[in-house]
PDB file of N, CA and C in Angstrom:
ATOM      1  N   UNK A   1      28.801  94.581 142.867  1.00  0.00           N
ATOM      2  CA  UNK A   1      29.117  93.510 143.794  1.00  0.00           C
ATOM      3  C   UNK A   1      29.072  92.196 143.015  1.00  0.00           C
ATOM      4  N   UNK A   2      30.222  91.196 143.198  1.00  0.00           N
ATOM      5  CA  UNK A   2      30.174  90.619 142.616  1.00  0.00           C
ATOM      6  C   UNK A   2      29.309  88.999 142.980  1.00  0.00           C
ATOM      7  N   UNK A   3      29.147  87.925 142.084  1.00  0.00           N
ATOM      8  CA  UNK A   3      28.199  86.913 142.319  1.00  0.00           C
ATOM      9  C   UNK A   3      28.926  86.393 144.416  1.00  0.00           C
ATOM     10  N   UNK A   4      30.023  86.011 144.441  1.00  0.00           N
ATOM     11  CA  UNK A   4      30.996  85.550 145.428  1.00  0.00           C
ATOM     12  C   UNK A   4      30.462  86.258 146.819  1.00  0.00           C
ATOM     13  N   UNK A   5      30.511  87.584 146.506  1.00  0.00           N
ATOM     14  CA  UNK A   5      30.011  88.454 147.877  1.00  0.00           C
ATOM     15  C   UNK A   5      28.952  87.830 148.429  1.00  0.00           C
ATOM     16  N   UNK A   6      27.975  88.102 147.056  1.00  0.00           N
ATOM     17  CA  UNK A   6      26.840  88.035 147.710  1.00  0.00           C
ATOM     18  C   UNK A   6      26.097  86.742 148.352  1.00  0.00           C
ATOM     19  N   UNK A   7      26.784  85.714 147.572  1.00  0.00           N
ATOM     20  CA  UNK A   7      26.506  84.256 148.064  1.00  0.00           C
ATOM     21  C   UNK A   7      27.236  84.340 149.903  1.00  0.00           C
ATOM     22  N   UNK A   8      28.527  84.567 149.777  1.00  0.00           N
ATOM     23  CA  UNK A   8      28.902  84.804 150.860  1.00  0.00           C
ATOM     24  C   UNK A   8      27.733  85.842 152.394  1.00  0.00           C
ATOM     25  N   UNK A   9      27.760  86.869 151.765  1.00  0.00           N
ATOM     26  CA  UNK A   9      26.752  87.556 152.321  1.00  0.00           C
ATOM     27  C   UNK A   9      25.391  86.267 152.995  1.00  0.00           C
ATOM     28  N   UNK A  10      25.081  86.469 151.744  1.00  0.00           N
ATOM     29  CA  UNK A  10      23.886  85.199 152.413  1.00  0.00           C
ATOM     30  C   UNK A  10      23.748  83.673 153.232  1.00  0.00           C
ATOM     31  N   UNK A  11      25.330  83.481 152.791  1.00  0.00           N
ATOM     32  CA  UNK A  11      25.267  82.415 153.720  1.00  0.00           C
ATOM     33  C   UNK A  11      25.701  82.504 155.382  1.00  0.00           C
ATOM     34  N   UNK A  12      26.187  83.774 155.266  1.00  0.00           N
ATOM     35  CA  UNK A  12      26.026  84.422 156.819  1.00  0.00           C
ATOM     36  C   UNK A  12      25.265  84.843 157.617  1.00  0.00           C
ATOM     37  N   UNK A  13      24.217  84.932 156.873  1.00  0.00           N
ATOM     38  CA  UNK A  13      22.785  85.751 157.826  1.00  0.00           C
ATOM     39  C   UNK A  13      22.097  85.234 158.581  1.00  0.00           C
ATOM     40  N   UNK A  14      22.054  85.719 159.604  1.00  0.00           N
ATOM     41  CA  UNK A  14      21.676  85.150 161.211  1.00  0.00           C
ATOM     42  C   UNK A  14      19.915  85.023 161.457  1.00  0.00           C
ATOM     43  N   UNK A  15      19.422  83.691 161.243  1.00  0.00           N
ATOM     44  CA  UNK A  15      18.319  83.091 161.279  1.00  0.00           C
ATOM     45  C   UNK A  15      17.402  83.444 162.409  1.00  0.00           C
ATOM     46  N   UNK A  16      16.742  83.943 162.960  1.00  0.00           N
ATOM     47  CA  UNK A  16      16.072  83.016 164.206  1.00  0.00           C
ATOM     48  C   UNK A  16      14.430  83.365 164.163  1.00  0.00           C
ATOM     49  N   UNK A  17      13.671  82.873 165.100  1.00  0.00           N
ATOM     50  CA  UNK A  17      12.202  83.048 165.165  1.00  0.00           C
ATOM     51  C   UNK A  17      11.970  84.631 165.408  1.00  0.00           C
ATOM     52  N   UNK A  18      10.536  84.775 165.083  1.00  0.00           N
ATOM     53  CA  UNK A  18      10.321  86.628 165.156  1.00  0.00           C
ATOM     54  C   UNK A  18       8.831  86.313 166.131  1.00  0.00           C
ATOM     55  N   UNK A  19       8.216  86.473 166.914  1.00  0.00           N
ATOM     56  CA  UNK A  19       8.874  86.884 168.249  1.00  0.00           C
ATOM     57  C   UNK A  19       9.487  85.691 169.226  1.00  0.00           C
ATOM     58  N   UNK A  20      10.684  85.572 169.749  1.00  0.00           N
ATOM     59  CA  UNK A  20      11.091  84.976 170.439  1.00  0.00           C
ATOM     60  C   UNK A  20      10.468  83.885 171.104  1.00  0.00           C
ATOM     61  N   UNK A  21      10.295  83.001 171.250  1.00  0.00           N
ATOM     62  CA  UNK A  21       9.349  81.802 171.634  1.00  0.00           C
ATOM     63  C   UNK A  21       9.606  81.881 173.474  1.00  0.00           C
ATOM     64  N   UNK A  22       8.046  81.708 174.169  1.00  0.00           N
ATOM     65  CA  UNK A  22       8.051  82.261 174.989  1.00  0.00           C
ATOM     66  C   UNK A  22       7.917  80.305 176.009  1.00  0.00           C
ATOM     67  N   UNK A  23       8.729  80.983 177.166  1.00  0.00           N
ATOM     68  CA  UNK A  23       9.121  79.581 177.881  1.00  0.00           C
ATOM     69  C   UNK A  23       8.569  79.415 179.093  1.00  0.00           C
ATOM     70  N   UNK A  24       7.157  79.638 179.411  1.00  0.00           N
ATOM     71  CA  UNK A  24       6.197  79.514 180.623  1.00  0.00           C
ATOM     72  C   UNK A  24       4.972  80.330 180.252  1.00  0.00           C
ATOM     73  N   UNK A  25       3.929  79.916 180.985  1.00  0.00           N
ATOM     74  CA  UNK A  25       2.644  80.888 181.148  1.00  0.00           C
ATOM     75  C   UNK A  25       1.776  79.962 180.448  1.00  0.00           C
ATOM     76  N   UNK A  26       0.274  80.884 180.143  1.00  0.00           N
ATOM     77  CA  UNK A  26      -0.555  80.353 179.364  1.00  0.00           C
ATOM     78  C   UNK A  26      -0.199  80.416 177.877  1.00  0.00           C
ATOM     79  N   UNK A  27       0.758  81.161 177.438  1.00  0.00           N
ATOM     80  CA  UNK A  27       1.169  81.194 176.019  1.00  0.00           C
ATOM     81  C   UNK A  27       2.083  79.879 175.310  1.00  0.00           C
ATOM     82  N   UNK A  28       2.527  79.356 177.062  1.00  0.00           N
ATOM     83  CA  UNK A  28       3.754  78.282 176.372  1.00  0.00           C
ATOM     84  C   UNK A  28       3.339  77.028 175.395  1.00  0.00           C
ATOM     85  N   UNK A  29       3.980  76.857 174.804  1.00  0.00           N
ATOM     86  CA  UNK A  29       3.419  76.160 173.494  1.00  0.00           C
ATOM     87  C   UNK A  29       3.025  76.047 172.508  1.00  0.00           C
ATOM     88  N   UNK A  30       2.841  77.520 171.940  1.00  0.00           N
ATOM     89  CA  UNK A  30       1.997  78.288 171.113  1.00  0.00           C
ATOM     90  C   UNK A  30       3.345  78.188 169.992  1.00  0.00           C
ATOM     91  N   UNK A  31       3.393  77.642 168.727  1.00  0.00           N
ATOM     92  CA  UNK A  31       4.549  78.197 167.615  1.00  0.00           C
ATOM     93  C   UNK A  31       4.334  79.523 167.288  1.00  0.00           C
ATOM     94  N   UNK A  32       5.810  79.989 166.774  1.00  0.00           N
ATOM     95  CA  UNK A  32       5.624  81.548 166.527  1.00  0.00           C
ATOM     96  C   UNK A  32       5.645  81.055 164.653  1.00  0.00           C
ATOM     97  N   UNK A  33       6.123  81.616 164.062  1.00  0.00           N
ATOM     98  CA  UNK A  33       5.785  81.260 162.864  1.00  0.00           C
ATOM     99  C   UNK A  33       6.905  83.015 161.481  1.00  0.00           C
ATOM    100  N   UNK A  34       6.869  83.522 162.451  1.00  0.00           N
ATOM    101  CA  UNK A  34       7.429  85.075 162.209  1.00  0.00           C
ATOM    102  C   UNK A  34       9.038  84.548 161.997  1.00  0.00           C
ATOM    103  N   UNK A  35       9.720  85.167 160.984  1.00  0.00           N
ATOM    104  CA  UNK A  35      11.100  85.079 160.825  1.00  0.00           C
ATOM    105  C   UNK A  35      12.077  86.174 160.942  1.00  0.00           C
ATOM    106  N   UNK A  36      13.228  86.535 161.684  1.00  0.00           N
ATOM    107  CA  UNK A  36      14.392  87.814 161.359  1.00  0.00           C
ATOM    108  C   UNK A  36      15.214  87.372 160.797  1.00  0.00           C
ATOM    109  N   UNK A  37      15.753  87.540 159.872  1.00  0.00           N
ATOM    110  CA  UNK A  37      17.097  87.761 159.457  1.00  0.00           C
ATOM    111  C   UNK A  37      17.611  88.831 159.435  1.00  0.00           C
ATOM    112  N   UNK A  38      19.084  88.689 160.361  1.00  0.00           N
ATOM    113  CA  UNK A  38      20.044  90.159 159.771  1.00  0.00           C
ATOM    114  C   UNK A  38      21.199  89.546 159.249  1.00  0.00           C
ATOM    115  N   UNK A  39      21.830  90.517 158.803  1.00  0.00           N
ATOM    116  CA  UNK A  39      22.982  90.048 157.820  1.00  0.00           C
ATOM    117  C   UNK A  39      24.105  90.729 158.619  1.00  0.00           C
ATOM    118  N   UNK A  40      25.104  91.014 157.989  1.00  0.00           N
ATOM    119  CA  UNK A  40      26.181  91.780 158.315  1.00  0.00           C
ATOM    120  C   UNK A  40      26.700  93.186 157.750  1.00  0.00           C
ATOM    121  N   UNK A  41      25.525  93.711 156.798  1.00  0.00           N
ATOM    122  CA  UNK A  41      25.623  94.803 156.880  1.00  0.00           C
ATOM    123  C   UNK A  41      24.394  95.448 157.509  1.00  0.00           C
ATOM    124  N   UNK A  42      23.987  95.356 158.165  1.00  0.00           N
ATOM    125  CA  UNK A  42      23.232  96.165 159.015  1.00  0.00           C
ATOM    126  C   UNK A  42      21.374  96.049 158.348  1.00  0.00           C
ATOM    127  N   UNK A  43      21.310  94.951 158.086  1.00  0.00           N
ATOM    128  CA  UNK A  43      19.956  94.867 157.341  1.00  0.00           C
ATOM    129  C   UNK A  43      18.948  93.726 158.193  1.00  0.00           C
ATOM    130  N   UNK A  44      17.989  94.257 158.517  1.00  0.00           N
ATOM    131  CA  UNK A  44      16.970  93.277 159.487  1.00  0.00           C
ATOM    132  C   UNK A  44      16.030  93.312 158.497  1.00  0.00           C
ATOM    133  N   UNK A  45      15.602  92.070 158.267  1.00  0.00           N
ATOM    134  CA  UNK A  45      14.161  91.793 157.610  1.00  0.00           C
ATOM    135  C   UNK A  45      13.110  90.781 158.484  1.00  0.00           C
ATOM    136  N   UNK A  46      12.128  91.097 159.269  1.00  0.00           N
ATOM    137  CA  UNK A  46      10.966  90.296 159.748  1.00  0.00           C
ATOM    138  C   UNK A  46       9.958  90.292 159.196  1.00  0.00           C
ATOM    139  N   UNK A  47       9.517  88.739 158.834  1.00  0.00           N
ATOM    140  CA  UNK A  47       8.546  88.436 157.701  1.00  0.00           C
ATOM    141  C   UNK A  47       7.459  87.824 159.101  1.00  0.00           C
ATOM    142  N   UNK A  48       6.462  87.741 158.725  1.00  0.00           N
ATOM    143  CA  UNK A  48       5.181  87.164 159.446  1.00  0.00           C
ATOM    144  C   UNK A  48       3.716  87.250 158.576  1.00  0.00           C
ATOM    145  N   UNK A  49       3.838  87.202 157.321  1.00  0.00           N
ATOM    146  CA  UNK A  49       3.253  87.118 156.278  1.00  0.00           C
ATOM    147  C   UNK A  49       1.899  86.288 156.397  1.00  0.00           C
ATOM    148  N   UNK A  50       2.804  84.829 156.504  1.00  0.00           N
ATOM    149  CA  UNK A  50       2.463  83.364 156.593  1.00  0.00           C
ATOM    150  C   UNK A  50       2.129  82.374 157.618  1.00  0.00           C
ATOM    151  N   UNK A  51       1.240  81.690 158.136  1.00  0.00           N
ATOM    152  CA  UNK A  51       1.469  80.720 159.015  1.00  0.00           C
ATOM    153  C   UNK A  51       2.507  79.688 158.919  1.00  0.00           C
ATOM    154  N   UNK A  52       2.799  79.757 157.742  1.00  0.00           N
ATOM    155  CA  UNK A  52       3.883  78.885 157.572  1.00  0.00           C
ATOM    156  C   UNK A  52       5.212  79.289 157.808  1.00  0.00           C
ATOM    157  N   UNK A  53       6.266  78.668 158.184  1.00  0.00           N
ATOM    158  CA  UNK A  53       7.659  79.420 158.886  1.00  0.00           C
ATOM    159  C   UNK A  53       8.658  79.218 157.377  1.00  0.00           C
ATOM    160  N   UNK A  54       8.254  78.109 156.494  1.00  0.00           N
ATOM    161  CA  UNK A  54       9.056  77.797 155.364  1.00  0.00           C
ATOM    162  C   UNK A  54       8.829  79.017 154.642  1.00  0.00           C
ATOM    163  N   UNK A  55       7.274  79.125 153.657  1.00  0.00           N
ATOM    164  CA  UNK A  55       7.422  80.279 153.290  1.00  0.00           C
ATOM    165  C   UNK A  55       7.580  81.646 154.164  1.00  0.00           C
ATOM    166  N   UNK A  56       7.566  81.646 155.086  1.00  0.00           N
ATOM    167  CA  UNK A  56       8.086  83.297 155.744  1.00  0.00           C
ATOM    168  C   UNK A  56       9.704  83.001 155.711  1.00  0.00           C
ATOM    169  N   UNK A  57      10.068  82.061 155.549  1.00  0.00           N
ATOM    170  CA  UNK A  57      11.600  81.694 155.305  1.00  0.00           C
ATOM    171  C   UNK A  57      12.066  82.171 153.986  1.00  0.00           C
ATOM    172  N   UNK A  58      11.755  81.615 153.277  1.00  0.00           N
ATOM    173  CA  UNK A  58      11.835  81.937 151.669  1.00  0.00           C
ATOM    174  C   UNK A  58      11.130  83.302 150.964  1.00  0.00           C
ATOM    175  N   UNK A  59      10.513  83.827 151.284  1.00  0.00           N
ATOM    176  CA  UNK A  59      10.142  84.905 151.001  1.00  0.00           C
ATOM    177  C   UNK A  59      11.109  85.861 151.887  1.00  0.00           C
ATOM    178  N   UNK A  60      11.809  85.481 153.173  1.00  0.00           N
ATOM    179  CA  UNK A  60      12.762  86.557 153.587  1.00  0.00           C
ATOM    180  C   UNK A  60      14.101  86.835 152.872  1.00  0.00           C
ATOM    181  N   UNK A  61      14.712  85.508 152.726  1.00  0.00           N
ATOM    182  CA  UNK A  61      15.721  85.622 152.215  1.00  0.00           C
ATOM    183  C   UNK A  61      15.437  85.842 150.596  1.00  0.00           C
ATOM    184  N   UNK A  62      13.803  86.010 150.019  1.00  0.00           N
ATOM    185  CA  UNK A  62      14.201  86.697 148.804  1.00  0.00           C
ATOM    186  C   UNK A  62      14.112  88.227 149.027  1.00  0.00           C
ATOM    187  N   UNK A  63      13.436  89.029 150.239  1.00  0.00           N
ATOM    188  CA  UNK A  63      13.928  89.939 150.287  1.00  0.00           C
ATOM    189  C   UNK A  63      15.218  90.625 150.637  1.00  0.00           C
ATOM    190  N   UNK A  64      16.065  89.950 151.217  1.00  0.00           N
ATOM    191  CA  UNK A  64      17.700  89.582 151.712  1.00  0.00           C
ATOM    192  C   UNK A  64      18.104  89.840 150.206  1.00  0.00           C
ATOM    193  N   UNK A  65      18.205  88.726 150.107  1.00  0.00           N
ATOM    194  CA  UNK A  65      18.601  88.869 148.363  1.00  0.00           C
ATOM    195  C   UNK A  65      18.827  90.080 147.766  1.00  0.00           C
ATOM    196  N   UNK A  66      17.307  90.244 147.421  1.00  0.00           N
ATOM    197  CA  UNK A  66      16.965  91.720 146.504  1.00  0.00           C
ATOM    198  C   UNK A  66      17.671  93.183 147.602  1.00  0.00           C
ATOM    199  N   UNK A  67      17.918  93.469 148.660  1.00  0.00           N
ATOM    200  CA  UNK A  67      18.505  94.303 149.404  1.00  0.00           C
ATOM    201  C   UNK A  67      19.981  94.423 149.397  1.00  0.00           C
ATOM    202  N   UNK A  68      20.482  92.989 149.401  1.00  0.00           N
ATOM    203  CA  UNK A  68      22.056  92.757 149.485  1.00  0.00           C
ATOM    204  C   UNK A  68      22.556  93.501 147.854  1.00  0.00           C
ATOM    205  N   UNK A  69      21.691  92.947 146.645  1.00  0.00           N
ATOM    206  CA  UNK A  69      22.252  93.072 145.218  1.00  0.00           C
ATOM    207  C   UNK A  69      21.708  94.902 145.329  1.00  0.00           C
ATOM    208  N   UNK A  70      20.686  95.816 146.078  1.00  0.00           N
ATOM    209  CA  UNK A  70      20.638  97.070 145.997  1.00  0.00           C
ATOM    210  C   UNK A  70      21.310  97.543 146.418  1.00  0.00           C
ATOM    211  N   UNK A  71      22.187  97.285 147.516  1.00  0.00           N
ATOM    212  CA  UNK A  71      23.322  97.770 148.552  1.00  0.00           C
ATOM    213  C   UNK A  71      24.300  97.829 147.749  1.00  0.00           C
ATOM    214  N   UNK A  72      25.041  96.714 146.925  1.00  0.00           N
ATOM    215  CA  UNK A  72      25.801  96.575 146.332  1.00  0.00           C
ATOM    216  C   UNK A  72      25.959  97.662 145.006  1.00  0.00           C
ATOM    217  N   UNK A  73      24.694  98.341 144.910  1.00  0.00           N
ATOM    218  CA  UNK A  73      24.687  99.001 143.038  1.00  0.00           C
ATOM    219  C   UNK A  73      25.322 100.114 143.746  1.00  0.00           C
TER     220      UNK A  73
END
């Protein structure tokens, strides 16, 4: 696979919070901090490592990364 794909690949992959941020109750307000990414070939990665959402960010998409370039061999 070449460099093009995979940049492509990655700049498609669908971001959002891991678990869904909840919108009433005693929980409301609470940050989630957990990340999903899926891509477009069929790859889900949820990180919740970290309290932090940056690094559970960056540590996902380096597992994204490293999955997209194994898919590809």
């Amino acid at each position: 696979m070449n460099e093009e794909t995979k940049k492509m690949l990655l700049d498609n992959v669908k971001l959002t919070r891991h678990p869904e941020q909840k919108t009433g109750g005693q929980t409301c307000g609470i940050m989630t901090t957990g990340i999903k990414l899926e891509s477009e070939l069929g790859i889900t990665i949820i990180v919740e490592n970290y309290r932090s959402q940056f690094k559970n960010r960056d540590l996902a998409f380096l597992l994204m990364e490293l999955a997209i370039e194994e898919v590809g061999k």
